[in-house]
C-alpha atoms as a PDB file:
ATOM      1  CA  UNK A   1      38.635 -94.362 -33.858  1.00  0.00           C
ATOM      2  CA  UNK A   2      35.739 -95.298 -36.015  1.00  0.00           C
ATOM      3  CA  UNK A   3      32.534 -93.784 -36.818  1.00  0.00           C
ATOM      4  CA  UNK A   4      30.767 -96.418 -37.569  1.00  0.00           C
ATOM      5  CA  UNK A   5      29.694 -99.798 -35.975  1.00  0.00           C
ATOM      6  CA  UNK A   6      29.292-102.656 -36.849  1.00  0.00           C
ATOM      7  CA  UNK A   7      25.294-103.326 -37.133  1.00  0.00           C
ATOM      8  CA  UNK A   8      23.278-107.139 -37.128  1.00  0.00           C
ATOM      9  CA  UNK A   9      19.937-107.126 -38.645  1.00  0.00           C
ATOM     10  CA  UNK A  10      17.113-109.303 -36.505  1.00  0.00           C
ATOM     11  CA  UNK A  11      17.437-112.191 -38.976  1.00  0.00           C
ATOM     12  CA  UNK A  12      21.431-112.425 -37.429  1.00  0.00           C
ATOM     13  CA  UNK A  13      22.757-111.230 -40.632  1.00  0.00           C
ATOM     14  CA  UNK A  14      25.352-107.909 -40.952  1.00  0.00           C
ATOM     15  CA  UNK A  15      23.249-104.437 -42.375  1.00  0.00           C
ATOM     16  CA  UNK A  16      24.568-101.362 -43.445  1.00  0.00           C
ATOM     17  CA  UNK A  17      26.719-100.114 -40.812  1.00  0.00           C
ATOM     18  CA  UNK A  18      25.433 -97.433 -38.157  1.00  0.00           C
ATOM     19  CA  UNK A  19      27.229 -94.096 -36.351  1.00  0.00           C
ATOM     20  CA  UNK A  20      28.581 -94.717 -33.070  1.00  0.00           C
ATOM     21  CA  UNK A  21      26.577 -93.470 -29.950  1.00  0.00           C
ATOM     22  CA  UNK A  22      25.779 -90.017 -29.746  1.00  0.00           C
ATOM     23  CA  UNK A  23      27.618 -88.664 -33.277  1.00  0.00           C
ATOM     24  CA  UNK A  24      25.257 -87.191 -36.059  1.00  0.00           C
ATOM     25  CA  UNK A  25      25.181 -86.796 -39.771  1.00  0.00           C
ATOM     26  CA  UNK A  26      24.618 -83.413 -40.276  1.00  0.00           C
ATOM     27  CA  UNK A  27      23.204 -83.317 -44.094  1.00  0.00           C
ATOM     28  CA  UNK A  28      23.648 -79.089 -44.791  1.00  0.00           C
ATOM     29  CA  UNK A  29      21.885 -76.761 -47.608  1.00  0.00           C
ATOM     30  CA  UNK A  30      24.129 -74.487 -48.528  1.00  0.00           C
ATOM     31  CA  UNK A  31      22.548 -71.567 -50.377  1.00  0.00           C
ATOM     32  CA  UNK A  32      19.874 -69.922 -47.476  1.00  0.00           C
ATOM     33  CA  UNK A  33      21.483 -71.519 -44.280  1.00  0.00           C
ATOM     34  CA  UNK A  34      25.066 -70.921 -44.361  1.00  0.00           C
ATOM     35  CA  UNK A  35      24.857 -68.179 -47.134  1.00  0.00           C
ATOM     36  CA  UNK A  36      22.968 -65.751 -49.294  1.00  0.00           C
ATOM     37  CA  UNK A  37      20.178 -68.045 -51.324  1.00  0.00           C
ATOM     38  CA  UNK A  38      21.628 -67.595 -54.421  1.00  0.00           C
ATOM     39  CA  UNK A  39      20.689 -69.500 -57.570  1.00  0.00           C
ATOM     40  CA  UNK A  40      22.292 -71.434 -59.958  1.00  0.00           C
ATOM     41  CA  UNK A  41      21.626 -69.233 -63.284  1.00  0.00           C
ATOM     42  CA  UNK A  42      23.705 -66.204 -61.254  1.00  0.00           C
ATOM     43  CA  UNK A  43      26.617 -67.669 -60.037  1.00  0.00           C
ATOM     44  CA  UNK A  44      28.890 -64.948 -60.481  1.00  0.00           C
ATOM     45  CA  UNK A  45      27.379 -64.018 -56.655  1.00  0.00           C
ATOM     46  CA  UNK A  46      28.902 -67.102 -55.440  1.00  0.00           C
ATOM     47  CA  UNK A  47      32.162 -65.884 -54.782  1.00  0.00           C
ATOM     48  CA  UNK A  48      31.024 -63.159 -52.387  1.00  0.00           C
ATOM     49  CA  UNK A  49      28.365 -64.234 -50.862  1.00  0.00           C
ATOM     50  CA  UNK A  50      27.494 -63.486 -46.982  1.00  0.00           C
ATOM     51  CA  UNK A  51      27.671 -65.617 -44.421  1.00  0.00           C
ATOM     52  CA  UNK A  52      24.308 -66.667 -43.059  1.00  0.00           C
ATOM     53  CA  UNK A  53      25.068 -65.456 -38.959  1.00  0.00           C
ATOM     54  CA  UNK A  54      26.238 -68.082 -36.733  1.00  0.00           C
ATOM     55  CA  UNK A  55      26.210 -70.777 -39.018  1.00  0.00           C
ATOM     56  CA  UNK A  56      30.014 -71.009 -39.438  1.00  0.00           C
ATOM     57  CA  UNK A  57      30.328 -70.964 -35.273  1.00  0.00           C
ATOM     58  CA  UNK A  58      27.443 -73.711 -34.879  1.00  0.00           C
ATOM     59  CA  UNK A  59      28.641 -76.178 -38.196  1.00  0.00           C
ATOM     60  CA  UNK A  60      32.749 -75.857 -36.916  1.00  0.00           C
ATOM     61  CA  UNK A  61      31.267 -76.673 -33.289  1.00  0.00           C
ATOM     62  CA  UNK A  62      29.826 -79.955 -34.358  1.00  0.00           C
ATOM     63  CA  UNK A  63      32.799 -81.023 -36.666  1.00  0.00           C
ATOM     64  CA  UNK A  64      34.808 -80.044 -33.435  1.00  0.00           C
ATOM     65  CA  UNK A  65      32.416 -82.419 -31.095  1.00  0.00           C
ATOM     66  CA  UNK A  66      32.944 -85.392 -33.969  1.00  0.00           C
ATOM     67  CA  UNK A  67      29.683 -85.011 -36.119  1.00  0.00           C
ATOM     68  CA  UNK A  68      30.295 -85.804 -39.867  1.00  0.00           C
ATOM     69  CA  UNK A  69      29.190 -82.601 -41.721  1.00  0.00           C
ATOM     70  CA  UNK A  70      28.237 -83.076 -45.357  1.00  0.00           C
ATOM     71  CA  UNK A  71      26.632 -80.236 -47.258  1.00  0.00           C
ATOM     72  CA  UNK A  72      23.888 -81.323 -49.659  1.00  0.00           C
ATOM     73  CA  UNK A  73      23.314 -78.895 -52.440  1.00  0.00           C
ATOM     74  CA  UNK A  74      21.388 -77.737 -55.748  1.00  0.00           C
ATOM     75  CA  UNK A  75      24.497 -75.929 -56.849  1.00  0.00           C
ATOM     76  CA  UNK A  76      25.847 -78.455 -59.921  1.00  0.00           C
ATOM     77  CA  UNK A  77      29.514 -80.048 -60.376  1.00  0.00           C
ATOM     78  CA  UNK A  78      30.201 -76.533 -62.454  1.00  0.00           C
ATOM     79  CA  UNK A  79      30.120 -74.484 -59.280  1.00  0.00           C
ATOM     80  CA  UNK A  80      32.251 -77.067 -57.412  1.00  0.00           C
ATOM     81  CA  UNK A  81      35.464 -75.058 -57.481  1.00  0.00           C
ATOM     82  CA  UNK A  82      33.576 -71.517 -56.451  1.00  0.00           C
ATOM     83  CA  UNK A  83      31.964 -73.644 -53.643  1.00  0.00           C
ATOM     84  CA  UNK A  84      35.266 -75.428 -52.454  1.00  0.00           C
ATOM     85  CA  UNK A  85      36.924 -71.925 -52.619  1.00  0.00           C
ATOM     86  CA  UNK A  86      34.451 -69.695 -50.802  1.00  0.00           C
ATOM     87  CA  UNK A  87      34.473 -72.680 -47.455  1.00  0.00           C
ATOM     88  CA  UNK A  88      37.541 -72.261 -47.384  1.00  0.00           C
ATOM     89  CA  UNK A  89      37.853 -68.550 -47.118  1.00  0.00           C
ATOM     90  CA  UNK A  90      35.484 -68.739 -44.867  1.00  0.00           C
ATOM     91  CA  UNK A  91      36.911 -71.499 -42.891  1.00  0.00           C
ATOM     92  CA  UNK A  92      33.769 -73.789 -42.710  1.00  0.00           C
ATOM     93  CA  UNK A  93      35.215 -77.149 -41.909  1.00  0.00           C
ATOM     94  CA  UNK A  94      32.945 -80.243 -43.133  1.00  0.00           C
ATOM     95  CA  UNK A  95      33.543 -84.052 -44.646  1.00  0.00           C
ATOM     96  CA  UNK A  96      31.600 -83.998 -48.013  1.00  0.00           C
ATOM     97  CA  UNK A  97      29.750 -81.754 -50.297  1.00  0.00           C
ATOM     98  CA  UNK A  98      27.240 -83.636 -52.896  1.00  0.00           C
ATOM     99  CA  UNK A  99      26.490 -81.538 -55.637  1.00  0.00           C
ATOM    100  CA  UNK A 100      22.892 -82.035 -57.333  1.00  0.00           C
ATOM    101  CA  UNK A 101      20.773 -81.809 -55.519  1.00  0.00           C
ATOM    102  CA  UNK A 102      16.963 -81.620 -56.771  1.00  0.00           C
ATOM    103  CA  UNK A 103      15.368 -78.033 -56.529  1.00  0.00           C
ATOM    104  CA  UNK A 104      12.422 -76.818 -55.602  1.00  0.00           C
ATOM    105  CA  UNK A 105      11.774 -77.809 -52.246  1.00  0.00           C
ATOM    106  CA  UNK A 106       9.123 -80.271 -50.977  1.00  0.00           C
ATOM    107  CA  UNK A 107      11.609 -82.783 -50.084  1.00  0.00           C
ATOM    108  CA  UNK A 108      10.318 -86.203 -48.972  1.00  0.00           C
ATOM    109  CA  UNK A 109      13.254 -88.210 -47.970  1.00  0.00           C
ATOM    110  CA  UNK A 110      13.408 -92.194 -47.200  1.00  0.00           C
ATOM    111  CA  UNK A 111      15.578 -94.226 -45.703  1.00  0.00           C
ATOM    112  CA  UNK A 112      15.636 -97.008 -43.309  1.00  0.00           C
ATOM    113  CA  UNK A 113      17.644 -95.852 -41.255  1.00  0.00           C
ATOM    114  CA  UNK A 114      16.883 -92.689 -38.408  1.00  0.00           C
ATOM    115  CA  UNK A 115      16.174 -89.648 -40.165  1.00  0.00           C
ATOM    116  CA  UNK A 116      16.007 -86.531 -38.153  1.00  0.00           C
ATOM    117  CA  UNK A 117      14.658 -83.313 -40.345  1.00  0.00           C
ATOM    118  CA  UNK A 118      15.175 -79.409 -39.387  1.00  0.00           C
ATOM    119  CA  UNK A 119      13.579 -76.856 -41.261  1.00  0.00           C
ATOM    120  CA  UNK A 120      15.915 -74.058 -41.401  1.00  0.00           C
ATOM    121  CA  UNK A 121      14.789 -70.682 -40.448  1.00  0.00           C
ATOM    122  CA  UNK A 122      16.882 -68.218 -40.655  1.00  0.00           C
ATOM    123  CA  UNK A 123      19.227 -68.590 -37.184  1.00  0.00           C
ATOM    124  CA  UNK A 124      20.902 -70.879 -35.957  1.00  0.00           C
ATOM    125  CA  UNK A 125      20.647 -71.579 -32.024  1.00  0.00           C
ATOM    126  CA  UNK A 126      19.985 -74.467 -30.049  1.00  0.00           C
ATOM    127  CA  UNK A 127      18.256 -77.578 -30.986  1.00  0.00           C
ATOM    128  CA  UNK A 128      15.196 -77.526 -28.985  1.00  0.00           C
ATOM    129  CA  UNK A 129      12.536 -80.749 -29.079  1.00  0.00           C
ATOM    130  CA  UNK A 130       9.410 -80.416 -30.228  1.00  0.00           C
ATOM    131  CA  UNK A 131       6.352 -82.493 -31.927  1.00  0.00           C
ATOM    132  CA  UNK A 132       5.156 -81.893 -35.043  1.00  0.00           C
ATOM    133  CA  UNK A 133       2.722 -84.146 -37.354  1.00  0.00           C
ATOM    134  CA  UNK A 134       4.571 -86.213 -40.052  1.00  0.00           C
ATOM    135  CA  UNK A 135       3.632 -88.524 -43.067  1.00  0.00           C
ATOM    136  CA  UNK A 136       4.552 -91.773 -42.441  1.00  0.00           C
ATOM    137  CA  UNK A 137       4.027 -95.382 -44.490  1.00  0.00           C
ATOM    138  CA  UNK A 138       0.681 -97.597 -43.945  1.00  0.00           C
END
């Protein structure tokens, strides 16, 4: 079965393709939510780094339910083997890891297609709905 669907843009013309009904794209941090926040000039800490609790339990739960997990992270192509190695040992299942991303926080990220955002804060538990103000395009 296939993720995706097929997807027709309002002029009758095919679009980027969209996720089936009711699956998510989980786009991950690495270092702070599933680990120790460790940074990229020490990464001799890698390797043994602590799991961030429940994280592992709530990421394998939504790779079990069908959800594409891909972990998005600062750590560069250099720590790609320590990374690889240490999900493993710690049997975090997931899709995709991009490497690269852009530090410092303050992330403003556009798309047209449905973005959902969640700030992480230290636990993971349920998803729970609420409204917040957001920056949008005039």
């Amino acid at each position: 079965m296939s993720y995706l669907r097929e997807n027709i843009g309002p002029n009758g013309k095919k679009t980027s393709p969209k996720l089936v009904d009711g699956l998510k794209n989980f786009i991950i941090d690495i270092d702070g939510v599933i680990c120790d926040d460790i940074p990229n000039e020490e990464p001799e800490r890698m390797a043994s780094a602590k799991e961030i609790p429940n994280a592992k339990a709530t990421i394998n739960k939504w790779y079990d339910e069908g959800h594409i997990i891909t972990f998005f992270t600062s750590r560069t192509e250099k720590e790609r083997d320590v990374t690889v190695k240490w999900l493993k040992e710690h049997e975090i299942r997931y899709h995709n890891i991009i490497f690269g991303k852009p530090r410092g926080g303050n992330y403003h990220y556009i798309d047209d297609k449905d973005i959902r955002a969640t700030r992480f804060e230290g636990k993971f538990g349920e998803f729970v709905k609420k409204t917040k103000e957001i920056q949008v395009f005039e």
